[in-house]
N, C-alpha and C. Protein backbone atom coordinates (compact mmCIF):
# COMPACT_ATOMS: atom_id res chain seq x y z
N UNK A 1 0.81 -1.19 0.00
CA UNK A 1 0.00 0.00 0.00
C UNK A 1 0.86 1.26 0.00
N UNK A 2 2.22 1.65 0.93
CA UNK A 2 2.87 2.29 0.86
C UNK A 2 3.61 2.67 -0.51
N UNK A 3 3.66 1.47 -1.46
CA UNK A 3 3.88 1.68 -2.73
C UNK A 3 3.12 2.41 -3.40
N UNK A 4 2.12 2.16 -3.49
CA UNK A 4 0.93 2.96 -4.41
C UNK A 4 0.86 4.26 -4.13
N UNK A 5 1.35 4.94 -2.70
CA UNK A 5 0.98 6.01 -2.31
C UNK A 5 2.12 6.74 -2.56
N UNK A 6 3.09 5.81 -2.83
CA UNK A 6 4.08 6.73 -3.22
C UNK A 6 4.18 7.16 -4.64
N UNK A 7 3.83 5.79 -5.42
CA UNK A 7 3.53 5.89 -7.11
C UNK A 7 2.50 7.11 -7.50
N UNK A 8 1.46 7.29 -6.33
CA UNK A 8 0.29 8.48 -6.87
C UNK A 8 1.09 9.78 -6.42
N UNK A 9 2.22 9.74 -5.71
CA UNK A 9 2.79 11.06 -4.85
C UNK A 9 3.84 10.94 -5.99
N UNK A 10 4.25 10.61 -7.22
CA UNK A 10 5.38 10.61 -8.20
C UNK A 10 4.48 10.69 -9.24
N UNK A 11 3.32 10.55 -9.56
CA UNK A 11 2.48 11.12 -10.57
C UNK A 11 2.15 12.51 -10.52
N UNK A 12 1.63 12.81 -9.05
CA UNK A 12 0.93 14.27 -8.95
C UNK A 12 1.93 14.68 -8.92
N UNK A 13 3.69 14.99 -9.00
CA UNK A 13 4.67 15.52 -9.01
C UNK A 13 5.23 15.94 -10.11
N UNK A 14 4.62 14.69 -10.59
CA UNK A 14 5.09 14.76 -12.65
C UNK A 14 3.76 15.63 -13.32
N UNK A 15 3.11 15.37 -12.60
CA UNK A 15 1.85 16.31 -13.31
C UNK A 15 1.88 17.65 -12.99
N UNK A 16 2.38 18.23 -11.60
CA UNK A 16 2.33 19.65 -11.47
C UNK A 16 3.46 19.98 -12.21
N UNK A 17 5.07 19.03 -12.28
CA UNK A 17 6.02 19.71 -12.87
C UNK A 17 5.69 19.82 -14.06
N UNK A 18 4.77 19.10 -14.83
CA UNK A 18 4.67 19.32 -16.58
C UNK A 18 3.75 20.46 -16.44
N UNK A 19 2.72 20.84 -15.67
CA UNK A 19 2.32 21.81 -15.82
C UNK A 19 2.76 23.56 -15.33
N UNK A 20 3.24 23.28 -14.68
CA UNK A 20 4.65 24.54 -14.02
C UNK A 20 5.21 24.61 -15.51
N UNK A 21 5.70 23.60 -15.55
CA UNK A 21 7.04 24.09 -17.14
C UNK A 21 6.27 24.55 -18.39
N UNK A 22 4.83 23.71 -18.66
CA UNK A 22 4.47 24.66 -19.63
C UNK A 22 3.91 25.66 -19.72
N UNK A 23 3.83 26.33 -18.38
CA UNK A 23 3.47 27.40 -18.20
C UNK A 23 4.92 28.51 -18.37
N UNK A 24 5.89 28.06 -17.99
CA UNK A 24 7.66 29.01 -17.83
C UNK A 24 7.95 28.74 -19.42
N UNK A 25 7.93 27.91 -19.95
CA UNK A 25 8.58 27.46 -20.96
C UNK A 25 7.85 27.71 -22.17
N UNK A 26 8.46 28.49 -23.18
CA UNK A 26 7.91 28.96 -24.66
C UNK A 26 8.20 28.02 -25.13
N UNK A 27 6.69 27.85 -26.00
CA UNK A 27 6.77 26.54 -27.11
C UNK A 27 6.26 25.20 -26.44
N UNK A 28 6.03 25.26 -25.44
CA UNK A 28 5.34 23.97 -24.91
C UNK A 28 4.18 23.73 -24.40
N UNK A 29 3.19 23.19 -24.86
CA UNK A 29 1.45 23.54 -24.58
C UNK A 29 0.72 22.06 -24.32
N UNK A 30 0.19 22.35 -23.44
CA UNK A 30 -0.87 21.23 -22.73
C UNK A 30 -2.04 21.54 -22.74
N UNK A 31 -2.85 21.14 -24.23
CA UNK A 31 -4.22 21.52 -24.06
C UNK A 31 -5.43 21.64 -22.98
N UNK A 32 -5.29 20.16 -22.16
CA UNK A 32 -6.34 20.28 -21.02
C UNK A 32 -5.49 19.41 -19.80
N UNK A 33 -6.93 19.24 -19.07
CA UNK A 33 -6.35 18.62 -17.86
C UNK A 33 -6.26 17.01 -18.06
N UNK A 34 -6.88 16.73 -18.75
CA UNK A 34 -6.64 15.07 -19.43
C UNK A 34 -5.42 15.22 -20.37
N UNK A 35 -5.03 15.75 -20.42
CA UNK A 35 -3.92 15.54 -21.26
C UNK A 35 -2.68 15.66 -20.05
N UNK A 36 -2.84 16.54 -19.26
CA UNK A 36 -1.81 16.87 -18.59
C UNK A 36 -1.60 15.38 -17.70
N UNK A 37 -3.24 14.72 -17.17
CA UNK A 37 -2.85 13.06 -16.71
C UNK A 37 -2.26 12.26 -17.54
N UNK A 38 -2.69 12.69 -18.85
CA UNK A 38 -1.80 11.22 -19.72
C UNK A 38 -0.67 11.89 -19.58
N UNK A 39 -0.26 13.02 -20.25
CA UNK A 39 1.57 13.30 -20.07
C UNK A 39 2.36 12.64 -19.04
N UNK A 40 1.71 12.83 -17.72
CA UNK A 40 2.57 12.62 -16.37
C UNK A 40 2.13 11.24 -16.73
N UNK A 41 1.08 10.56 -16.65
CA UNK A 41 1.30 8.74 -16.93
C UNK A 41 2.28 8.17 -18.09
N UNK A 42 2.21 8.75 -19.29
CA UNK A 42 3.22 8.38 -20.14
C UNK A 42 4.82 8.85 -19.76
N UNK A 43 4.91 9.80 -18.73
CA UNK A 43 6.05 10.11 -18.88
C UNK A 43 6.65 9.63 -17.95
N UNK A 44 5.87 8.86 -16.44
CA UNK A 44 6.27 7.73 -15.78
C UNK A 44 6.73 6.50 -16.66
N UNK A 45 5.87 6.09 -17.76
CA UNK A 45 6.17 4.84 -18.40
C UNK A 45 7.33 5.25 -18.86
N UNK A 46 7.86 5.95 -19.77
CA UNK A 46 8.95 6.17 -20.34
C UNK A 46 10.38 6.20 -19.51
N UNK A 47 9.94 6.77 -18.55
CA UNK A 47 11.19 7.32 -17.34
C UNK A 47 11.44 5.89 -16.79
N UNK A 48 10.54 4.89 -16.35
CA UNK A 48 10.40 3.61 -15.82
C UNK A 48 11.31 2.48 -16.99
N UNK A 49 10.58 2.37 -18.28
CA UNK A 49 11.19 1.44 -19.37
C UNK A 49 12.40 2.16 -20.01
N UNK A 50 12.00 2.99 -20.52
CA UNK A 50 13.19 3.34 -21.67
C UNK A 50 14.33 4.53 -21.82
N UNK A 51 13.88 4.97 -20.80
CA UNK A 51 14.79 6.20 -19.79
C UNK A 51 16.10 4.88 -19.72
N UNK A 52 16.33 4.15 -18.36
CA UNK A 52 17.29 3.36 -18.61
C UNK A 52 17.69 2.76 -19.53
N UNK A 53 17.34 2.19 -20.49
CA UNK A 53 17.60 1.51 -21.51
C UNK A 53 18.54 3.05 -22.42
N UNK A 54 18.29 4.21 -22.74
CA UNK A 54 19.04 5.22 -23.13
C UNK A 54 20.45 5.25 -22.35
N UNK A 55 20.33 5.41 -21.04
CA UNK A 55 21.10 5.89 -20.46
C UNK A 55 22.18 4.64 -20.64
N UNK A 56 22.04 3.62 -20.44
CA UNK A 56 23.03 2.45 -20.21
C UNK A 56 23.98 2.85 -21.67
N UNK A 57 22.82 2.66 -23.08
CA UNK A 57 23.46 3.28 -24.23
C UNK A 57 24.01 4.06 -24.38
N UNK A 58 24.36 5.11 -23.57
CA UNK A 58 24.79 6.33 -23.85
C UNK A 58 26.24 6.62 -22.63
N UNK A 59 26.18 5.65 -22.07
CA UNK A 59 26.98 6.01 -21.04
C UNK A 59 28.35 6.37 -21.09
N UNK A 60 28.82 6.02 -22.00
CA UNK A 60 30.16 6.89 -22.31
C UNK A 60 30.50 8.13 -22.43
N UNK A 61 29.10 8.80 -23.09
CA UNK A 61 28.89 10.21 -23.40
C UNK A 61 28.38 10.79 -22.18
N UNK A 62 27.74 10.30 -21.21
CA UNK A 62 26.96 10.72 -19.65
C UNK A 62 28.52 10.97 -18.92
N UNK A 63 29.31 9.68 -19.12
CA UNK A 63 30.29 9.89 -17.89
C UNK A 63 30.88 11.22 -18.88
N UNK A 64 31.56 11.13 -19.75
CA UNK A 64 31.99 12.22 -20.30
C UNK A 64 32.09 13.56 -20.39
N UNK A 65 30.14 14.16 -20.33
CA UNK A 65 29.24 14.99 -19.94
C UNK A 65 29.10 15.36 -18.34
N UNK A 66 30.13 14.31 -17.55
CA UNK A 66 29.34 14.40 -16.31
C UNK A 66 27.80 14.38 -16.07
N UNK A 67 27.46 13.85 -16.69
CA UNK A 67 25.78 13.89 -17.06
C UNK A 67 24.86 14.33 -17.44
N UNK A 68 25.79 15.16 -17.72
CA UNK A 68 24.79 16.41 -18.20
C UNK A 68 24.17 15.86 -19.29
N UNK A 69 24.57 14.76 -20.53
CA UNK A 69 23.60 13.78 -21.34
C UNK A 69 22.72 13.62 -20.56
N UNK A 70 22.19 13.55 -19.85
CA UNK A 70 20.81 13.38 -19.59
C UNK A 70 19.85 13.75 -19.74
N UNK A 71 20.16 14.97 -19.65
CA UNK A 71 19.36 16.29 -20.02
C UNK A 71 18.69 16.17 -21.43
N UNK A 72 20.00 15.52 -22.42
CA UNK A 72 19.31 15.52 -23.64
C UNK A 72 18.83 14.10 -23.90
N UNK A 73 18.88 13.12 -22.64
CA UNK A 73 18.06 11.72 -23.46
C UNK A 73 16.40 12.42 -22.70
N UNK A 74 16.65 13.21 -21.36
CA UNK A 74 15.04 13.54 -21.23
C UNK A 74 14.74 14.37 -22.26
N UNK A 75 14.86 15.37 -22.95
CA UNK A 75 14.76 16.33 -23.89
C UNK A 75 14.37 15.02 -25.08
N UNK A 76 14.87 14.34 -25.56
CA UNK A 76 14.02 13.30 -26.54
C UNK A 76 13.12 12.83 -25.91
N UNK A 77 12.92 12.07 -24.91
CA UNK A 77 11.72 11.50 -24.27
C UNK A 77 10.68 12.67 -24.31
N UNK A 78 11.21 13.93 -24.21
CA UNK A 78 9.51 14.81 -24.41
C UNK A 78 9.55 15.45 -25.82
N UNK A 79 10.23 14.94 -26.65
CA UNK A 79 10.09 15.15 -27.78
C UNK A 79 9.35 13.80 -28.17
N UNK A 80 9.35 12.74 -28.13
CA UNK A 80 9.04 11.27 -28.06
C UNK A 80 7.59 11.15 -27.85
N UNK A 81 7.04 12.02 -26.33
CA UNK A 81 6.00 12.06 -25.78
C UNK A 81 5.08 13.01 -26.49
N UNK A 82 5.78 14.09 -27.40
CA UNK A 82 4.95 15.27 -27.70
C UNK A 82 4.46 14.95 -29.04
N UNK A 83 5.02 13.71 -29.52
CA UNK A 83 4.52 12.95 -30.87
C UNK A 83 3.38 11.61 -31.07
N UNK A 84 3.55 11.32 -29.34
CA UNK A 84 2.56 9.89 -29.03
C UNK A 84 1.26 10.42 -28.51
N UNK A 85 1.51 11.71 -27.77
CA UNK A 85 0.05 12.52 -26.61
C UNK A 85 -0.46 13.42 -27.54
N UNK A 86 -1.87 13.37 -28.23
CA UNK A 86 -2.41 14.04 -28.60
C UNK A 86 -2.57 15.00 -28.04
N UNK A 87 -2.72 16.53 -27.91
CA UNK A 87 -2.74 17.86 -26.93
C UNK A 87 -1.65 18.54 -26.36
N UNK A 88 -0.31 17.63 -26.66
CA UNK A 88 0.79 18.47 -25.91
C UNK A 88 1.76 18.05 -27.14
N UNK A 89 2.53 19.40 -27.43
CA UNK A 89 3.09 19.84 -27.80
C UNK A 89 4.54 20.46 -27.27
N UNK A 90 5.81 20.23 -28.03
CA UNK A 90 6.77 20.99 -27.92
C UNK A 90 7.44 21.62 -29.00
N UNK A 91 7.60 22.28 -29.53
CA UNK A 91 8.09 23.48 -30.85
C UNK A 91 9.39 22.99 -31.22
N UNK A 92 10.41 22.91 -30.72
CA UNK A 92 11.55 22.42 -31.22
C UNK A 92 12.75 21.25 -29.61
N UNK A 93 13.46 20.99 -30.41
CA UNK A 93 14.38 20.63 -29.53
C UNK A 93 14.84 21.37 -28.61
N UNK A 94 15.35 22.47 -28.67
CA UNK A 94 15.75 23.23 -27.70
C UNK A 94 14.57 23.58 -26.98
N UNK A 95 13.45 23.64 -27.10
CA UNK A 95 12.34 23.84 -26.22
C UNK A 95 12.26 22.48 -25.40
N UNK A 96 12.62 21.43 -26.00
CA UNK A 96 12.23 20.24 -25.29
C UNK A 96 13.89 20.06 -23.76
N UNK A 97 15.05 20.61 -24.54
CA UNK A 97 15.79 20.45 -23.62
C UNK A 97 16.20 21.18 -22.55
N UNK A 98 15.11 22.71 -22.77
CA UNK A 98 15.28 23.52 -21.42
C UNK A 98 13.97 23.40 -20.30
N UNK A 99 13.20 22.12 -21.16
CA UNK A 99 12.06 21.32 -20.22
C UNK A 99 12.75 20.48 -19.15
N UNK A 100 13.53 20.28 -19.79
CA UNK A 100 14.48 18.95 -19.29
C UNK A 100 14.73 19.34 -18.25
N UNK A 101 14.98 20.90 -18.12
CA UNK A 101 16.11 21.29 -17.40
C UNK A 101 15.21 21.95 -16.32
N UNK A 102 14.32 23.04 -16.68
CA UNK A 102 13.52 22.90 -15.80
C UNK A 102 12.30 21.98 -14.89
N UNK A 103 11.79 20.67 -15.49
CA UNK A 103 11.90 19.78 -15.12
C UNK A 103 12.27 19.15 -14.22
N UNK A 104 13.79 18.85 -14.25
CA UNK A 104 14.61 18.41 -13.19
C UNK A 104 14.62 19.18 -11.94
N UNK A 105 14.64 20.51 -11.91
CA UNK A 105 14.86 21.40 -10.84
C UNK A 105 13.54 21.88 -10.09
N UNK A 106 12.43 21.29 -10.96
CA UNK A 106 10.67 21.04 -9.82
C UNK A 106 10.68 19.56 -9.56
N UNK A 107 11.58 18.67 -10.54
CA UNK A 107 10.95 17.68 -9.51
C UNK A 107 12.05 17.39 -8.07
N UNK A 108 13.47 18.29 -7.94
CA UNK A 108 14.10 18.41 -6.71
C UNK A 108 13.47 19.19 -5.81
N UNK A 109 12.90 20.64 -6.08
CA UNK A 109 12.03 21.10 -5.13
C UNK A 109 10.59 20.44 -4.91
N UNK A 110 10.05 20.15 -6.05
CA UNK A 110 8.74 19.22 -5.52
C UNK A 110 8.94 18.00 -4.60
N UNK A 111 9.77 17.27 -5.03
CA UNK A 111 10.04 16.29 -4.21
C UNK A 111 10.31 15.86 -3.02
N UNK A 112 10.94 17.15 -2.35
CA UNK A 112 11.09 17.36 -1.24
C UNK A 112 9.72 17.55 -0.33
N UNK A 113 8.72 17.41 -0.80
CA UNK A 113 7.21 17.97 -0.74
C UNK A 113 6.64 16.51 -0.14
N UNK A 114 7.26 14.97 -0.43
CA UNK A 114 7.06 14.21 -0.60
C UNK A 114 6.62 13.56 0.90
């Protein structure tokens, strides 16, 4: 049970941060509030399956980067997501990788919320 409550407390986290960022962030639009649940559900699935599966691939360039690759395998994943979710949108790559970035830095302050 403690699982689940934590899985719904890492959804509503992913859902306020996608909606915080497309509100800061030019070029990135979330038509409604059903869209904004599928985003944060698809973007758990992705972060869960194929987030690692990137990173392992890429890891030469992460250690390299100091990690900062990461930034740009999340920056594809919402480029990835903004092609599978009908209603949300991102304008270009560089819009998708300063999501990334802000992103990362609500879900360290959100998280702490936890």
């Amino acid at each position: 049970m403690a699982e689940d409550i934590d899985m719904l407390m890492q959804l509503l986290i992913n859902a306020l941060g996608f909606f915080i960022t497309a509100k800061i962030v030019p070029g990135m639009t979330i038509e409604s509030w059903e869209t904004l649940g599928i985003v944060a559900v698809v973007w758990g699935v992705l972060s869960i399956v194929l987030k690692p599966i990137l990173i392992l691939l890429t890891l030469p360039v992460n250690f390299l980067t100091l990690g900062l690759f990461t930034f740009v395998i999340n920056a594809a994943l919402i480029m990835l997501m903004a092609a599978i979710v009908p209603g949300f949108s991102v304008k270009s790559f560089g819009t998708a990788l300063l999501a990334a970035v802000v992103l990362a830095l609500l879900n360290v302050v959100l998280g702490k919320l936890k």
